[in-house]
C-alpha atoms as a PDB file:
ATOM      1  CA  UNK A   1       0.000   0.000   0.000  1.00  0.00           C
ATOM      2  CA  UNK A   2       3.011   2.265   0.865  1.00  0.00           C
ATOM      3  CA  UNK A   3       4.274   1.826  -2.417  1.00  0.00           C
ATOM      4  CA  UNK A   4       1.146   2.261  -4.758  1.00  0.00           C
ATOM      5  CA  UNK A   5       0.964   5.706  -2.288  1.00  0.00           C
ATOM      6  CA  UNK A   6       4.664   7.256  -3.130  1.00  0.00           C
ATOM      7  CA  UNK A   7       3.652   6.134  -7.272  1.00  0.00           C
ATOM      8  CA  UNK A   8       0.517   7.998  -7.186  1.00  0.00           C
ATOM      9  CA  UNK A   9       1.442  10.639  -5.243  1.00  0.00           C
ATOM     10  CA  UNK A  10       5.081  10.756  -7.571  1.00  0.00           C
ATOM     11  CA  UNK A  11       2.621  10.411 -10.877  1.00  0.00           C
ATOM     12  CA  UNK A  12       0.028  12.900  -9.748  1.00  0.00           C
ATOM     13  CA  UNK A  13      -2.887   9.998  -9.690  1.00  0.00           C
ATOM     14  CA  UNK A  14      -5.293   8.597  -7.529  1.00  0.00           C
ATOM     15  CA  UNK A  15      -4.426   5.164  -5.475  1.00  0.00           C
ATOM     16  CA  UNK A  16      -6.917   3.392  -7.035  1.00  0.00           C
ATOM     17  CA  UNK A  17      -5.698   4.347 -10.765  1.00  0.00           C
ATOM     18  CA  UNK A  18      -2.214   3.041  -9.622  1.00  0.00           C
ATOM     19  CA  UNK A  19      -3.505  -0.126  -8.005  1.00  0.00           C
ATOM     20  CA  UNK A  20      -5.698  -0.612 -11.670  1.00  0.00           C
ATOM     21  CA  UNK A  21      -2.874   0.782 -13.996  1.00  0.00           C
ATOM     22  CA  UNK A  22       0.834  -0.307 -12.564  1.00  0.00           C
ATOM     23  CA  UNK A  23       2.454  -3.521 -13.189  1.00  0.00           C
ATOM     24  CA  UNK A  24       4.125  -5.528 -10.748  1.00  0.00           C
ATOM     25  CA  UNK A  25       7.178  -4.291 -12.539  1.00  0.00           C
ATOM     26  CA  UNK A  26       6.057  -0.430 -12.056  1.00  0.00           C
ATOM     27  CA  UNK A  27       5.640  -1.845  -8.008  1.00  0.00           C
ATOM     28  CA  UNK A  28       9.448  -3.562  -8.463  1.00  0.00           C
ATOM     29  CA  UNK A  29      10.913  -0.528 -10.085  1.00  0.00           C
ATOM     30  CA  UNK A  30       9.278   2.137  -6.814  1.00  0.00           C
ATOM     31  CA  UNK A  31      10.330  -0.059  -4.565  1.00  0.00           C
ATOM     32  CA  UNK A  32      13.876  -0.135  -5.899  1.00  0.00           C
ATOM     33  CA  UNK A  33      14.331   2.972  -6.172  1.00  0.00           C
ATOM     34  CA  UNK A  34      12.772   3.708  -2.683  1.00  0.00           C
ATOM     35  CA  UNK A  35      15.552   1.498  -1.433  1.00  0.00           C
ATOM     36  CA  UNK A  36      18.209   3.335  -3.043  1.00  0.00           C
ATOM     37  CA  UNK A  37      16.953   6.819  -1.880  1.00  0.00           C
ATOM     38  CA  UNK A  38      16.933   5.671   1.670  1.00  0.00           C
ATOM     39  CA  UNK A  39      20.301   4.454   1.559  1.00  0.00           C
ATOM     40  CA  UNK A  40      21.589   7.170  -0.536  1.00  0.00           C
ATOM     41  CA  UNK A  41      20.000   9.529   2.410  1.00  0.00           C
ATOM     42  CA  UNK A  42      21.542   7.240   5.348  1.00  0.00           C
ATOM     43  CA  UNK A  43      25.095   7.649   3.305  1.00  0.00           C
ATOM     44  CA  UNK A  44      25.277  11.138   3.169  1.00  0.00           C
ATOM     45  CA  UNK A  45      24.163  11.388   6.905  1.00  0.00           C
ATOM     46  CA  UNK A  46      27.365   9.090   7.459  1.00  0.00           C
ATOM     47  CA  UNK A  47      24.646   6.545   9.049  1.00  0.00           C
ATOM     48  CA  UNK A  48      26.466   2.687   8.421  1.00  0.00           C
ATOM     49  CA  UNK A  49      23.326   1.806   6.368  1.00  0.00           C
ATOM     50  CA  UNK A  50      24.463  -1.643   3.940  1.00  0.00           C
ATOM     51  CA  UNK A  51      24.599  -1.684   0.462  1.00  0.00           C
ATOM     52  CA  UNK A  52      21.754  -4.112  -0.368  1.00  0.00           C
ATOM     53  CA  UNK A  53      23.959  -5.363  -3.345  1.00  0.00           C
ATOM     54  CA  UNK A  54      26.806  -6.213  -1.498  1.00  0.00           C
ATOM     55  CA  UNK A  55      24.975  -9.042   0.202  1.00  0.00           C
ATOM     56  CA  UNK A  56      26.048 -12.188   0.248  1.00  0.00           C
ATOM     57  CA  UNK A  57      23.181 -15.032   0.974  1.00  0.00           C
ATOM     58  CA  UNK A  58      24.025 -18.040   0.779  1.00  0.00           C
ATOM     59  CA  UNK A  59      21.024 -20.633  -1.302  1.00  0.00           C
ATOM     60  CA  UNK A  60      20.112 -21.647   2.399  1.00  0.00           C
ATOM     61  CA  UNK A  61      20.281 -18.496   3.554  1.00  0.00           C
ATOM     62  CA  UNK A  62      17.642 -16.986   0.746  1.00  0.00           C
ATOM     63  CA  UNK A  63      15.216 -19.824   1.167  1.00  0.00           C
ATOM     64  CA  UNK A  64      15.136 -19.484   5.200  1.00  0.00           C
ATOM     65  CA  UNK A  65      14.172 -16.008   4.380  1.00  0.00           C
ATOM     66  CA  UNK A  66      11.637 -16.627   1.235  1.00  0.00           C
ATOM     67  CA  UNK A  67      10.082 -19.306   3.652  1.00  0.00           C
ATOM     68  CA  UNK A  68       9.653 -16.810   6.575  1.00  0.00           C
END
């Protein structure tokens, strides 16, 4: 719900046309780049916030988590 809130207010649009319209890619893609903001904002605070990408899962790891 968070997300489908940033896109419409981002796109200028109600909820519910975002909820009809957007793709699970357009959902993918806001989330991403939610992600990066917040970490670009914890970096330049100097806050020790992890690069998601540097993460390393291993297979067990990643399932544990999926099955969670």
């Amino acid at each position: 719900m968070i997300t489908i809130g940033r896109m419409a207010e981002r796109f200028g649009m109600l909820p519910s046309q975002v909820a009809q319209q957007a793709t699970t890619y357009d959902l993918m893609i806001s989330d991403v780049l939610a992600t990066y903001d917040r970490y670009q904002a914890s970096k330049s605070k100097g806050k020790g916030l992890a690069d998601p990408s540097t993460f390393n899962f291993t297979q067990e790891e990643l399932l544990k988590i999926k099955n969670s």
